[in-house]
N, C-alpha and C. Protein backbone atom coordinates (compact mmCIF):
# COMPACT_ATOMS: atom_id res chain seq x y z
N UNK A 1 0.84 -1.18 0.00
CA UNK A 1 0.00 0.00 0.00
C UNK A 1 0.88 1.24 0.00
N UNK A 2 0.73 2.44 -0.82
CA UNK A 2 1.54 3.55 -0.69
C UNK A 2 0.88 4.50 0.44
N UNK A 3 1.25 5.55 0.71
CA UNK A 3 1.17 6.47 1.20
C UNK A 3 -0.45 7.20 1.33
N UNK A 4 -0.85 7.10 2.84
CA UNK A 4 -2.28 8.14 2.65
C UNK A 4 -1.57 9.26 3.61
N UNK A 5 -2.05 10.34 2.83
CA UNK A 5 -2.17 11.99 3.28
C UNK A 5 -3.37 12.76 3.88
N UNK A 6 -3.63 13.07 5.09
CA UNK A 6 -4.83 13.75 5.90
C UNK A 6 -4.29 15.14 5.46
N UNK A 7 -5.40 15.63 5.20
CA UNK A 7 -5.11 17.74 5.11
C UNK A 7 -4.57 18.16 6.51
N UNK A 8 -5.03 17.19 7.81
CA UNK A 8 -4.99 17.82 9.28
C UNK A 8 -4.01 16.58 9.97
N UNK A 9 -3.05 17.06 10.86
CA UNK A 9 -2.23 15.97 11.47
C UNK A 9 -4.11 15.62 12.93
N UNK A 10 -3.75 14.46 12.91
CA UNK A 10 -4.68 13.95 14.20
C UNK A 10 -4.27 14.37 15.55
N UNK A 11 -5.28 14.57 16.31
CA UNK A 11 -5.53 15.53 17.51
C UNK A 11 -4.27 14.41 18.41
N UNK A 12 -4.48 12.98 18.45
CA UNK A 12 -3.74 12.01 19.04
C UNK A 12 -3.37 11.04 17.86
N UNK A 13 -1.88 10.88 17.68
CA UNK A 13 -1.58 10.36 16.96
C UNK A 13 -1.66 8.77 17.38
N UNK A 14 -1.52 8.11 18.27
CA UNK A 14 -1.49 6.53 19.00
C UNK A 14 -2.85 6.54 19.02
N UNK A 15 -4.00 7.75 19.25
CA UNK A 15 -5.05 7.09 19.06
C UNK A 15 -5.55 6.72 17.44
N UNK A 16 -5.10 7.54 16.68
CA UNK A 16 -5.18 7.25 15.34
C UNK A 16 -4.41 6.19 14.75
N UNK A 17 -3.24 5.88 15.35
CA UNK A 17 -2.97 4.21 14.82
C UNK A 17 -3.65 3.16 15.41
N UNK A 18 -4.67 3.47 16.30
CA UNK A 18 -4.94 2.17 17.38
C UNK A 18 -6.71 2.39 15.90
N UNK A 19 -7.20 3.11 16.05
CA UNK A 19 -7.64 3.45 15.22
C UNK A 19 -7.90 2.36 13.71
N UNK A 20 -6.50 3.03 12.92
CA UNK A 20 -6.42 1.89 12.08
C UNK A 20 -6.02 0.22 12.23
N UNK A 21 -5.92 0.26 13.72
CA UNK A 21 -5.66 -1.12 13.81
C UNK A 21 -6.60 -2.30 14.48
N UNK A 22 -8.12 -0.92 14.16
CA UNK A 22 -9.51 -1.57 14.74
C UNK A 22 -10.02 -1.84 13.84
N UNK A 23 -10.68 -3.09 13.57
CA UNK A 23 -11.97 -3.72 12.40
C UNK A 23 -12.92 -4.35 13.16
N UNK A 24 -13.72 -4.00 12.74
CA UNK A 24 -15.36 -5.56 13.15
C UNK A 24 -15.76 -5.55 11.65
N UNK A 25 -16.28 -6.87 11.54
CA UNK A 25 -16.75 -6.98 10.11
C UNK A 25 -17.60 -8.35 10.24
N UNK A 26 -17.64 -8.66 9.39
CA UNK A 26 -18.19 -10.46 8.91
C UNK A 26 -17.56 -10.94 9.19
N UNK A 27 -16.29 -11.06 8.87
CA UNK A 27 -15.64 -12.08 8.91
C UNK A 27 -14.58 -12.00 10.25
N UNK A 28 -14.58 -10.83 11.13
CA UNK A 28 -13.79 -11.22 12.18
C UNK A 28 -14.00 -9.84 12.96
N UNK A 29 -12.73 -9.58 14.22
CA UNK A 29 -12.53 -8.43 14.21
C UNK A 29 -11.43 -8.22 14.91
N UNK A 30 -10.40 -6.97 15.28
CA UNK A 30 -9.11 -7.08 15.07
C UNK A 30 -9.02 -5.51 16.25
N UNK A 31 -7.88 -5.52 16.95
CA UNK A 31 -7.63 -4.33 17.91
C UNK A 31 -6.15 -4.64 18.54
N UNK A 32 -5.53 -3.34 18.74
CA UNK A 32 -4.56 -3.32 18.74
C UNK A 32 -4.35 -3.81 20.40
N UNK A 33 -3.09 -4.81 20.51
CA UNK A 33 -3.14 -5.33 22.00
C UNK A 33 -1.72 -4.35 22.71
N UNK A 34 -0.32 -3.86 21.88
CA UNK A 34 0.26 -3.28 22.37
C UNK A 34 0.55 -2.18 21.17
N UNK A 35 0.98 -0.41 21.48
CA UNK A 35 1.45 0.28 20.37
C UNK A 35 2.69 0.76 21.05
N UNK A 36 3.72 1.23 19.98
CA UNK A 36 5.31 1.46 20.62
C UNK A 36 5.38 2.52 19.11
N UNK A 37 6.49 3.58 19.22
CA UNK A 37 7.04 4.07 18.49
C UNK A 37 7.98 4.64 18.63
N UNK A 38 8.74 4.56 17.67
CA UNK A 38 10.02 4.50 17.75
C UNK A 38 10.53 5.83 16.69
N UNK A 39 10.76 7.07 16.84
CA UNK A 39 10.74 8.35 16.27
C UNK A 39 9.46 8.41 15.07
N UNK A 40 9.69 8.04 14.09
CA UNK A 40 8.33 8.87 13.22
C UNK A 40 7.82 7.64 12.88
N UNK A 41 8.50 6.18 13.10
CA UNK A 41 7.81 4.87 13.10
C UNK A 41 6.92 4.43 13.99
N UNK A 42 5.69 3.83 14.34
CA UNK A 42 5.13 2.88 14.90
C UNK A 42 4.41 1.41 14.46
N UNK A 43 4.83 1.06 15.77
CA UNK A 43 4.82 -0.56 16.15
C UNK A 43 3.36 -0.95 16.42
N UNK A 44 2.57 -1.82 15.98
CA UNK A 44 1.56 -2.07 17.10
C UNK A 44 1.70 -3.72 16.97
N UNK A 45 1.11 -4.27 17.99
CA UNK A 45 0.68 -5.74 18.21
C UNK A 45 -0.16 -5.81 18.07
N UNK A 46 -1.06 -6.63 16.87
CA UNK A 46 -2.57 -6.41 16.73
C UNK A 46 -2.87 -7.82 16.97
N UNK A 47 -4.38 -8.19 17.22
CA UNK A 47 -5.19 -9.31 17.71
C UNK A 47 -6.42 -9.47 16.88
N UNK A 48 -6.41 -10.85 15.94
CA UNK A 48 -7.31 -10.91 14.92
C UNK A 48 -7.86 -11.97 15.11
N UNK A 49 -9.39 -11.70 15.54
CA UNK A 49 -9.61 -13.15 15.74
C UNK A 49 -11.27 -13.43 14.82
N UNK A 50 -10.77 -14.02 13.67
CA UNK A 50 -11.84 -14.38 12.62
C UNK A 50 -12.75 -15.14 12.90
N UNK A 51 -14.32 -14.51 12.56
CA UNK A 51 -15.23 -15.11 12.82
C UNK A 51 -15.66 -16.43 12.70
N UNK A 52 -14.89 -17.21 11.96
CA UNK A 52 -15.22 -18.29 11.67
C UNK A 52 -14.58 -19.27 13.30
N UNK A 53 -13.84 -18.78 14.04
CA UNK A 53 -13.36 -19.55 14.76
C UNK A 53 -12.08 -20.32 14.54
N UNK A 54 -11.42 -21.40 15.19
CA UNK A 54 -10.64 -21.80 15.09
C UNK A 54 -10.40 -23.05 13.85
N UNK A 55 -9.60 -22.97 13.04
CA UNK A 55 -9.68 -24.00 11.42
C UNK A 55 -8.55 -25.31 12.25
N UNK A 56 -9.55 -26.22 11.73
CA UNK A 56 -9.03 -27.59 11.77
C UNK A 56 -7.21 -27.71 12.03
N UNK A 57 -6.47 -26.57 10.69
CA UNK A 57 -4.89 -26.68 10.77
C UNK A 57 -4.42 -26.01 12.31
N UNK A 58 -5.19 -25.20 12.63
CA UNK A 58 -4.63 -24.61 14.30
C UNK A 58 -3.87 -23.60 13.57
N UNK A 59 -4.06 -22.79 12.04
CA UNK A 59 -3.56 -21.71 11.44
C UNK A 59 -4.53 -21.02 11.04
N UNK A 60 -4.12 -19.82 11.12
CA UNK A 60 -4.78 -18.60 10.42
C UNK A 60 -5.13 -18.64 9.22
N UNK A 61 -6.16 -18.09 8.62
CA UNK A 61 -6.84 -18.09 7.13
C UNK A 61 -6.10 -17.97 6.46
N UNK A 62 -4.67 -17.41 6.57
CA UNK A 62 -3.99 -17.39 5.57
C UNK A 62 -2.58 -18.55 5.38
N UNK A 63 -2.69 -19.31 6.85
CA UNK A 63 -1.63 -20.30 6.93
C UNK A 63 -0.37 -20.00 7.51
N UNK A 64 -0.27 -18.29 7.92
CA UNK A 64 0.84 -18.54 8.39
C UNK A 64 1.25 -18.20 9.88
N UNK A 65 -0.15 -17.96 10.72
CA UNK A 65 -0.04 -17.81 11.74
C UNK A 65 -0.56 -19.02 12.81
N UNK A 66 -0.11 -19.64 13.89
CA UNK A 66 -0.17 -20.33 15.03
C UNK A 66 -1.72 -19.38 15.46
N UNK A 67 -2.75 -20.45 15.65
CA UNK A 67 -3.73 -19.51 16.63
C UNK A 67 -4.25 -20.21 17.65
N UNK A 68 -4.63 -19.40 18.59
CA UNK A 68 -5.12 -19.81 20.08
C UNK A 68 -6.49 -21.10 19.80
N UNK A 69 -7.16 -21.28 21.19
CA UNK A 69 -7.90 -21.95 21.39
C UNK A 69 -9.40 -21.87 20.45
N UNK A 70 -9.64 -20.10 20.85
CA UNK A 70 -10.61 -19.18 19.73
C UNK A 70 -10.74 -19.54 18.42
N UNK A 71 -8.96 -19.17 17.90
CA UNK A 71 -8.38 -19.07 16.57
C UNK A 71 -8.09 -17.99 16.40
N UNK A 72 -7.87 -17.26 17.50
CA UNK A 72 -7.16 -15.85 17.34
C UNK A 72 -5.72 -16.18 17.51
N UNK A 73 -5.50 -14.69 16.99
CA UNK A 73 -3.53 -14.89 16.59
C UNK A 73 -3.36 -13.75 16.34
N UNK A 74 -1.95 -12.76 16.80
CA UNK A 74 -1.15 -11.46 17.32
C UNK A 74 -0.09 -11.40 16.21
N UNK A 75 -0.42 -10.28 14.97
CA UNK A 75 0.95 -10.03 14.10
C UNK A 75 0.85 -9.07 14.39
N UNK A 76 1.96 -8.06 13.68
CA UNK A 76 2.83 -7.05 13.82
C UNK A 76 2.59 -6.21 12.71
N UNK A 77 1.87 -4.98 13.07
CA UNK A 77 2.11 -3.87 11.92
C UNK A 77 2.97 -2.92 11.97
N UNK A 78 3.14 -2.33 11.23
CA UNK A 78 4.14 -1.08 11.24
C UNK A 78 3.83 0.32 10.38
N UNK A 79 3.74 1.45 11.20
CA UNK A 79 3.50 2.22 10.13
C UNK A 79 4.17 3.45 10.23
N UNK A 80 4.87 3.49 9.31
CA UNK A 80 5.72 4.39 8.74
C UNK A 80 4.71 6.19 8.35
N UNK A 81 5.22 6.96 9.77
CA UNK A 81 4.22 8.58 9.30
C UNK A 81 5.48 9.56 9.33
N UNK A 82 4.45 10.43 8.18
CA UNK A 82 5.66 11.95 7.87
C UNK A 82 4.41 12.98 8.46
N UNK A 83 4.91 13.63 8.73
CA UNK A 83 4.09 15.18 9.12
C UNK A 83 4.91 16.71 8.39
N UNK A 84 4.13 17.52 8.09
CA UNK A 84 4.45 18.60 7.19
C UNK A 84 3.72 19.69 6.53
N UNK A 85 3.69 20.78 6.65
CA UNK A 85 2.76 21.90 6.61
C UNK A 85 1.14 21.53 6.81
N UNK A 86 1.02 21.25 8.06
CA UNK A 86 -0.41 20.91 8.53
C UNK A 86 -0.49 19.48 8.11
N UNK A 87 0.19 18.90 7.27
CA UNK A 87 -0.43 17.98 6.57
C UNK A 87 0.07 16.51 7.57
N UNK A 88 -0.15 15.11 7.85
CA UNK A 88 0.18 14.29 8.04
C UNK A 88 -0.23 13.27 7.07
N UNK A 89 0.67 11.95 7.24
CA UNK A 89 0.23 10.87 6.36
C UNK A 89 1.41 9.95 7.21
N UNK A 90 0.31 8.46 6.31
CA UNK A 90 1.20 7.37 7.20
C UNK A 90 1.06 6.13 5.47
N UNK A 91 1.86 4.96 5.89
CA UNK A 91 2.04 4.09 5.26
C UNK A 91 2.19 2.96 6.18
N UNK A 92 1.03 2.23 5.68
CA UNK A 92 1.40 0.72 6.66
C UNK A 92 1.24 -0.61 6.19
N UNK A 93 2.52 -1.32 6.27
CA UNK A 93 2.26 -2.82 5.77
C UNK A 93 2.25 -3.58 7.53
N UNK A 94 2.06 -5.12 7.36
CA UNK A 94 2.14 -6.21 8.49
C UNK A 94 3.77 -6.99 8.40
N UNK A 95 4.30 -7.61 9.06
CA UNK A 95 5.58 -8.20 9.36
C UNK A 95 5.47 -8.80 7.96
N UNK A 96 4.66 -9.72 7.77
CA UNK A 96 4.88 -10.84 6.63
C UNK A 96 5.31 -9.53 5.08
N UNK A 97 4.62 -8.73 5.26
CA UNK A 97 6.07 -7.99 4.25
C UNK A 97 7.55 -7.85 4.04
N UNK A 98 7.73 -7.52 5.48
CA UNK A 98 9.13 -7.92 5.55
C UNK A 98 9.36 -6.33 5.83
N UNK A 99 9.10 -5.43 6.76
CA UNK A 99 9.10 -4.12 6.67
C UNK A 99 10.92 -4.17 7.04
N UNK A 100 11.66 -2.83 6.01
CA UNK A 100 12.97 -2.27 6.57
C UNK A 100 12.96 -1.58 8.01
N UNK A 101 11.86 -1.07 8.95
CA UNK A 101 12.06 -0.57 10.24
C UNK A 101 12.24 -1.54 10.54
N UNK A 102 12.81 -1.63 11.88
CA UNK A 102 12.98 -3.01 12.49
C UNK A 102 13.41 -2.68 14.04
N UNK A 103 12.71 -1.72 14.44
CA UNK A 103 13.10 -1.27 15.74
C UNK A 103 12.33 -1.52 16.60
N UNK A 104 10.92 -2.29 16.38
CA UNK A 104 9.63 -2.78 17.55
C UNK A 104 10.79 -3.26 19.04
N UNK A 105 9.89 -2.91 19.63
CA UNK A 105 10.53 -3.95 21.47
C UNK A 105 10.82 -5.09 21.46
N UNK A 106 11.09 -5.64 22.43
CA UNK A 106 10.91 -6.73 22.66
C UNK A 106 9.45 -6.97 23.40
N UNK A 107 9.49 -6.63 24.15
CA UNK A 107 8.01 -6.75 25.05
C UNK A 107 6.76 -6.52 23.63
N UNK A 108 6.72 -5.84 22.69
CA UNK A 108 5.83 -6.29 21.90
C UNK A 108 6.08 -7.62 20.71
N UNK A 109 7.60 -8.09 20.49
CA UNK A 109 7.36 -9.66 20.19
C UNK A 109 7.19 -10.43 20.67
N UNK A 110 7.31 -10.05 21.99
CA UNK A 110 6.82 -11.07 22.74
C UNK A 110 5.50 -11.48 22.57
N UNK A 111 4.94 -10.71 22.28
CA UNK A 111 2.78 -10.83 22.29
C UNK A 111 2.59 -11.87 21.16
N UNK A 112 3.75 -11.65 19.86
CA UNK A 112 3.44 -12.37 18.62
C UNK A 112 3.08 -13.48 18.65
N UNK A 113 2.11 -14.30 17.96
CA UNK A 113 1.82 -15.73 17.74
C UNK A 113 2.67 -16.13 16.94
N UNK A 114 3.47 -17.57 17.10
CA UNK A 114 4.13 -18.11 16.15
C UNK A 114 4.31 -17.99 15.01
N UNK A 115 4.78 -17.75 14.03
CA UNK A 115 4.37 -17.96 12.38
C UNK A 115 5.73 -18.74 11.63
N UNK A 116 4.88 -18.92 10.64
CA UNK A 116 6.55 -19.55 9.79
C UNK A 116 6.56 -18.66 8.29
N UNK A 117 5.68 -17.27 8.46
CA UNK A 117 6.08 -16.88 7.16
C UNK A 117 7.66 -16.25 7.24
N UNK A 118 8.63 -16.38 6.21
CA UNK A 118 9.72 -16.23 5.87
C UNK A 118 10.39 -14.60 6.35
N UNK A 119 9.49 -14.06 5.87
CA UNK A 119 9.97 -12.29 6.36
C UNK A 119 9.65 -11.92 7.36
N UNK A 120 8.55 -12.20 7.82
CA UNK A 120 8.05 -12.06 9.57
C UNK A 120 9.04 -12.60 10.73
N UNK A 121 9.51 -13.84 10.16
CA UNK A 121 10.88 -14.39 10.81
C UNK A 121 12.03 -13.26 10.80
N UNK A 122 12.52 -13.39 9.24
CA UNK A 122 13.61 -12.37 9.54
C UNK A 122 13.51 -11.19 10.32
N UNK A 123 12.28 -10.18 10.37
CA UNK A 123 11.92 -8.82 10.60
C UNK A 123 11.88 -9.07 12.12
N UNK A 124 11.17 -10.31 13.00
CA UNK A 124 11.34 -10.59 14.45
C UNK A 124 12.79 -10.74 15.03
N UNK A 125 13.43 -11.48 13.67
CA UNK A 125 14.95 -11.79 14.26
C UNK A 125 15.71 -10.04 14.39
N UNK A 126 15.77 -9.47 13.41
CA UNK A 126 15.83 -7.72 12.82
C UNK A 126 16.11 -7.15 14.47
N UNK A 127 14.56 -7.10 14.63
CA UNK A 127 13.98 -6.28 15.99
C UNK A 127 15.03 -6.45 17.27
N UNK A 128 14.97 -8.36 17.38
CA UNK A 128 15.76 -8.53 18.34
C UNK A 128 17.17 -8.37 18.82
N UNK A 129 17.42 -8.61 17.47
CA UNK A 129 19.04 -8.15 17.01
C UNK A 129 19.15 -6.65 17.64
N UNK A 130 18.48 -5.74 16.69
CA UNK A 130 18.34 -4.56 17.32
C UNK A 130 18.02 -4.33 19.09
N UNK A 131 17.28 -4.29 19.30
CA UNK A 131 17.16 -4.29 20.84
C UNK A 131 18.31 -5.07 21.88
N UNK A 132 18.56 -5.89 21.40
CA UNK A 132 20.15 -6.40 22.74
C UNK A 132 21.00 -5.09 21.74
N UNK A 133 20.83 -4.52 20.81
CA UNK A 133 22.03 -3.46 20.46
C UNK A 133 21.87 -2.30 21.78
N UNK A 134 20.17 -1.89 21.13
CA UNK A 134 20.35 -0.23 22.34
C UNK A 134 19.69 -0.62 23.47
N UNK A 135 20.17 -1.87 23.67
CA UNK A 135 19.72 -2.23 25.86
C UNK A 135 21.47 -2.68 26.36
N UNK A 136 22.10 -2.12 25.72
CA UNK A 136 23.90 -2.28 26.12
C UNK A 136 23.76 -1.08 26.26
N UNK A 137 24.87 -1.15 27.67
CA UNK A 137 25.15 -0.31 28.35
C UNK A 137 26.55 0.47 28.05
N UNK A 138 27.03 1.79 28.49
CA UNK A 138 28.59 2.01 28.48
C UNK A 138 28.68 2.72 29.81
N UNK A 139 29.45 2.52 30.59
CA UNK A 139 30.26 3.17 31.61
C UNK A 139 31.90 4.00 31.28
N UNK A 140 32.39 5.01 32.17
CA UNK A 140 33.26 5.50 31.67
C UNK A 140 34.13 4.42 31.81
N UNK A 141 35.60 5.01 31.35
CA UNK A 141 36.38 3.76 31.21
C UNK A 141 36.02 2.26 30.26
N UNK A 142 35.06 2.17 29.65
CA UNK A 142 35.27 1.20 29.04
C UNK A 142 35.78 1.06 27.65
N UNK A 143 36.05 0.52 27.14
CA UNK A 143 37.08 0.37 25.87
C UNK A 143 36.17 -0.44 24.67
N UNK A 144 35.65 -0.20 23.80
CA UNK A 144 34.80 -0.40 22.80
C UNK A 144 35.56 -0.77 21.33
N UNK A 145 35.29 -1.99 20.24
CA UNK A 145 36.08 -1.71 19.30
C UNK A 145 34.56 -2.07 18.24
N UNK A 146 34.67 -1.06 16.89
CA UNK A 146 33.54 -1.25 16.03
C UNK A 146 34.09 -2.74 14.91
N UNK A 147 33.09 -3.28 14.17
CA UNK A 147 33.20 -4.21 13.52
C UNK A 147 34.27 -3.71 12.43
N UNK A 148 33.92 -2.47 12.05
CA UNK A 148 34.52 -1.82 11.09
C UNK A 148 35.24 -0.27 11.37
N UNK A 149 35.84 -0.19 10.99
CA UNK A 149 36.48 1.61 10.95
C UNK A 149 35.67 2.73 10.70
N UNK A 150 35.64 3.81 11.83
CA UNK A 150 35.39 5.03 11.37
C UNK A 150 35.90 5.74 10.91
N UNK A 151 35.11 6.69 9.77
CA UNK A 151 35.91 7.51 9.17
C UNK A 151 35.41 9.15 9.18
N UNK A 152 36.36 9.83 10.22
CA UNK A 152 35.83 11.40 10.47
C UNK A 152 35.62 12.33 9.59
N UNK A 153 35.08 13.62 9.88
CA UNK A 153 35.36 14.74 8.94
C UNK A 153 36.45 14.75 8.52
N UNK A 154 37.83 14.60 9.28
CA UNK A 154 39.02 15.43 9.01
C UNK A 154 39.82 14.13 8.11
N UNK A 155 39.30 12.88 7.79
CA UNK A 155 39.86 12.27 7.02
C UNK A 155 40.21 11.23 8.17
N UNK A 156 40.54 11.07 9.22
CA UNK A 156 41.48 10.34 10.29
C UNK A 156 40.30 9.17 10.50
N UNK A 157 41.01 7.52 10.81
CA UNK A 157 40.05 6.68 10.81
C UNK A 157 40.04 6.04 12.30
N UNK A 158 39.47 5.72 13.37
CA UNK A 158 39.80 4.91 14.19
C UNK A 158 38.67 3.57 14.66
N UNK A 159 39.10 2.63 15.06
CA UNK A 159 38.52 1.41 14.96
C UNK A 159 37.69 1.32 16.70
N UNK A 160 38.85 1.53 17.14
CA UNK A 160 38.73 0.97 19.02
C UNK A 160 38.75 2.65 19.86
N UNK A 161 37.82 2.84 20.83
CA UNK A 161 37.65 3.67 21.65
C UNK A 161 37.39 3.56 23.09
N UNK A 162 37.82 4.72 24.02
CA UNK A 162 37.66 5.03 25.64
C UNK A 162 36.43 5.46 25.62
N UNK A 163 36.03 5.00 26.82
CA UNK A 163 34.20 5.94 26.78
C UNK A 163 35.11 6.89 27.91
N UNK A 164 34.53 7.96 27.55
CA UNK A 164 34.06 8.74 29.55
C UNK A 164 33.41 9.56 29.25
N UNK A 165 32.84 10.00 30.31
CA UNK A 165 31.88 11.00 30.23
C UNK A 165 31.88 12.34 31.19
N UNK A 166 31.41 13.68 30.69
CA UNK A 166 31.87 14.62 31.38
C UNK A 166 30.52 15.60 31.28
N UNK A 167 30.25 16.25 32.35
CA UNK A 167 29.33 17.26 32.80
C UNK A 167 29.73 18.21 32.81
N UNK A 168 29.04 19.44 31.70
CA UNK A 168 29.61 21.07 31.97
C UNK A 168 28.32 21.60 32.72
N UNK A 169 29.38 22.56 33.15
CA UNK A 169 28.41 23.19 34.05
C UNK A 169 27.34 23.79 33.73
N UNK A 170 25.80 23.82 34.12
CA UNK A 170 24.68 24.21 33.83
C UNK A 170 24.26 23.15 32.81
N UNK A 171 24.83 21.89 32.51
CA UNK A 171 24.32 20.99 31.79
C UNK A 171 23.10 20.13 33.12
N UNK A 172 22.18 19.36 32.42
CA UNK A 172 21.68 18.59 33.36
C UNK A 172 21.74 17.45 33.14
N UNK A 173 22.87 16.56 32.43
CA UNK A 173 23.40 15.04 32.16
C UNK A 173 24.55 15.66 31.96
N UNK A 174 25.70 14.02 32.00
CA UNK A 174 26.61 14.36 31.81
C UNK A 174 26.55 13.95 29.78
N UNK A 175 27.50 14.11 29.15
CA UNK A 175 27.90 13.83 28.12
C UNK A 175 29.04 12.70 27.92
N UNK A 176 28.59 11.99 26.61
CA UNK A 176 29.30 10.95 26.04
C UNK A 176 30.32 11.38 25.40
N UNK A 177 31.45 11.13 25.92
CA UNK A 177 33.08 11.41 24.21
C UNK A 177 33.43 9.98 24.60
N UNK A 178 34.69 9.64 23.23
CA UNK A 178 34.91 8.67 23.15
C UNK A 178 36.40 9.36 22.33
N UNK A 179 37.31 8.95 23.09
CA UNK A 179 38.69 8.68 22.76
C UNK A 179 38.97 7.82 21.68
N UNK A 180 39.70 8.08 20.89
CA UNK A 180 40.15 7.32 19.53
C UNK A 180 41.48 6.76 20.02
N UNK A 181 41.33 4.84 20.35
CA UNK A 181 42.83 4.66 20.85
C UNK A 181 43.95 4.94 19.58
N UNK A 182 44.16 4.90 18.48
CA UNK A 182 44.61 4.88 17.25
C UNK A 182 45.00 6.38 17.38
N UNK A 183 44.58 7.49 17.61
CA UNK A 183 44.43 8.75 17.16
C UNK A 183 45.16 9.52 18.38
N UNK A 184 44.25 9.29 19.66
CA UNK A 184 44.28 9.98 21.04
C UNK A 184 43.40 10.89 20.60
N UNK A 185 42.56 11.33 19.34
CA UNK A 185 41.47 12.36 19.38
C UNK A 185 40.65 11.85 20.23
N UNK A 186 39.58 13.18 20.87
CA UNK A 186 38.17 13.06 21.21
C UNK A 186 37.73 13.44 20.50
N UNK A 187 36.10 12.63 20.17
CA UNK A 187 34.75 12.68 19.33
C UNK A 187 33.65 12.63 20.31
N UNK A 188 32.77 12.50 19.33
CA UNK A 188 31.32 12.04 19.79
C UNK A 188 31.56 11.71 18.35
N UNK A 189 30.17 10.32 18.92
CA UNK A 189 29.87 9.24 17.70
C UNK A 189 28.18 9.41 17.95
N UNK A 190 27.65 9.66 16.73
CA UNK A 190 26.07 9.34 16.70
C UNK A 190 25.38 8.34 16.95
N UNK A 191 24.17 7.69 17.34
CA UNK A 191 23.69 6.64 17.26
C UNK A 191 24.91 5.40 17.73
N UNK A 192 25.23 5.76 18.55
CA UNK A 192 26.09 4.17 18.65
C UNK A 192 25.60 3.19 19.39
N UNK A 193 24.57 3.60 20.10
CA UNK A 193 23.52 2.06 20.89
C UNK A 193 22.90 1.50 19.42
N UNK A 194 22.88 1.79 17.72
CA UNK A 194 22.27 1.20 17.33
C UNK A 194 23.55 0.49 16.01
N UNK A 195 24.85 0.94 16.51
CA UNK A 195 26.23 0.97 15.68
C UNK A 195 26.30 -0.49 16.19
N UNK A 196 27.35 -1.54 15.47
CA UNK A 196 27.95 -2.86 15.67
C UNK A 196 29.36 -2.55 16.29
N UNK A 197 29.32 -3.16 17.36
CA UNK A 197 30.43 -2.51 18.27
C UNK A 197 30.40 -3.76 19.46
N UNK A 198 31.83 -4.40 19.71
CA UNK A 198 31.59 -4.65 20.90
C UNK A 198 32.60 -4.74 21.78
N UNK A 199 32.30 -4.63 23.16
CA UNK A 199 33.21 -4.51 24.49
C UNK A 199 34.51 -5.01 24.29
N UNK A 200 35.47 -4.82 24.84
CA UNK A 200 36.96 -5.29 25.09
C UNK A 200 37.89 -5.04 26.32
C-alpha cells in the first residue's frame, strides 16, 4: 500500500494508529493489543480473531499464523508517518512484508503468535538483534572496538575507543566522548547504541 495523506495531522496520533488497527466486520474483528514508536515509526501488536473460529490446521486463514484456542492470533504492523505543513500521512504494511524498520521492542514480540512466514521471521529476528544493540550499556572507562572503521570529517580513521563522560556546568546530564585509541582524538559518535560494536 503507498502512502495516505490527511489535510490535518490527528488531535492524538497513537489514538489514530490504534484506530487503524480496529476492524469488526463479517468475517472477524481485530484491535490493537500493544502500540510502541520509535521516532516517526510505529509498532503495534494487533489481535485478529476471525469469525469463523478456530480452522481444523490450528492456522490462520492465511496459513501462516499459530492460533489460540478461539483461533485468534497477534501479528505485527508497522506504520511508517511523515508530518508537514499541517499535513500528516502514514504508510502501513504487516511483518509478513518484511518491513525495513525493524526497531519494535521486545516486550511487543513477545505478544506475537508463532508464524513460519519467511519475512516475519527475519523482521522478528531484525527487531531482536536490534534491541540487545540499544539495551547495552557504556560506563566510563570502558574500551569499545567497532566491527569496522570510522571515518571522520578530518579524514582520520579509528577502529577501538575510551568511553568517559563529562558534565559542563549548567548541563543537566553528563555527556558521552569517546577517545580514539589509534588517534588519542576526542569525538562524539552518533547513534552508537544502534552501531555494531563490541566490548573489550
Amino acid at each position: 500500500m503507498g502512502w495516505l495523506i490527511y489535510p490535518d495531522t490527528p488531535a492524538c496520533i497513537r489514538d489514530e494508529i490504534a484506530r487503524l488497527c480496529t476492524w469488526d466486520s463479517e468475517n472477524g474483528r481485530g484491535f490493537p493489543v500493544l502500540i510502541s514508536r520509535k521516532g516517526a515509526v510505529w509498532y503495534a501488536a494487533v489481535r485478529a480473531d476471525p469469525a469463523a473460529g478456530r480452522l481444523e490446521t490450528g492456522l490462520d486463514p492465511t496459513g501462516q499464523f499459530e492460533t489460540d484456542a478461539t483461533g485468534g492470533y497477534v501479528f505485527a504492523s508497522v506504520f511508517l508517518t511523515t508530518a508537514g505543513r499541517g499535513e500528516w500521512g502514514y504508510k502501513d504494511m504487516d511483518e509478513t512484508s518484511g518491513p525495513v524498520e525493524s526497531e519494535a521492542p521486545a516486550k511487543l514480540l513477545d505478544l506475537l503468535s508463532p508464524t513460519t512466514a519467511e519475512y516475519a521471521l527475519a523482521w522478528r529476528k531484525r527487531c531482536r538483534d536490534n534491541a540487545a544493540r540499544n539495551n547495552r550499556r557504556l560506563k566510563p572507562g570502558d574500551t569499545i572496538r567497532f566491527a569496522a572503521p570510522l571515518r571522520f570529517a578530518d579524514g582520520s580513521e579509528g577502529q577501538t575507543f575510551r568511553v568517559r563522560k563529562e558534565r559542563f556546568a549548567g548541563a543537566h546530564r553528563a555527556m558521552t566522548f569517546f577517545t580514539c585509541v589509534e588517534t588519542g582524538k576526542d569525538c562524539q559518535i552518533g547513534r552508537i547504541m544502534s552501531r555494531d560494536w563490541t566490548r573489550i
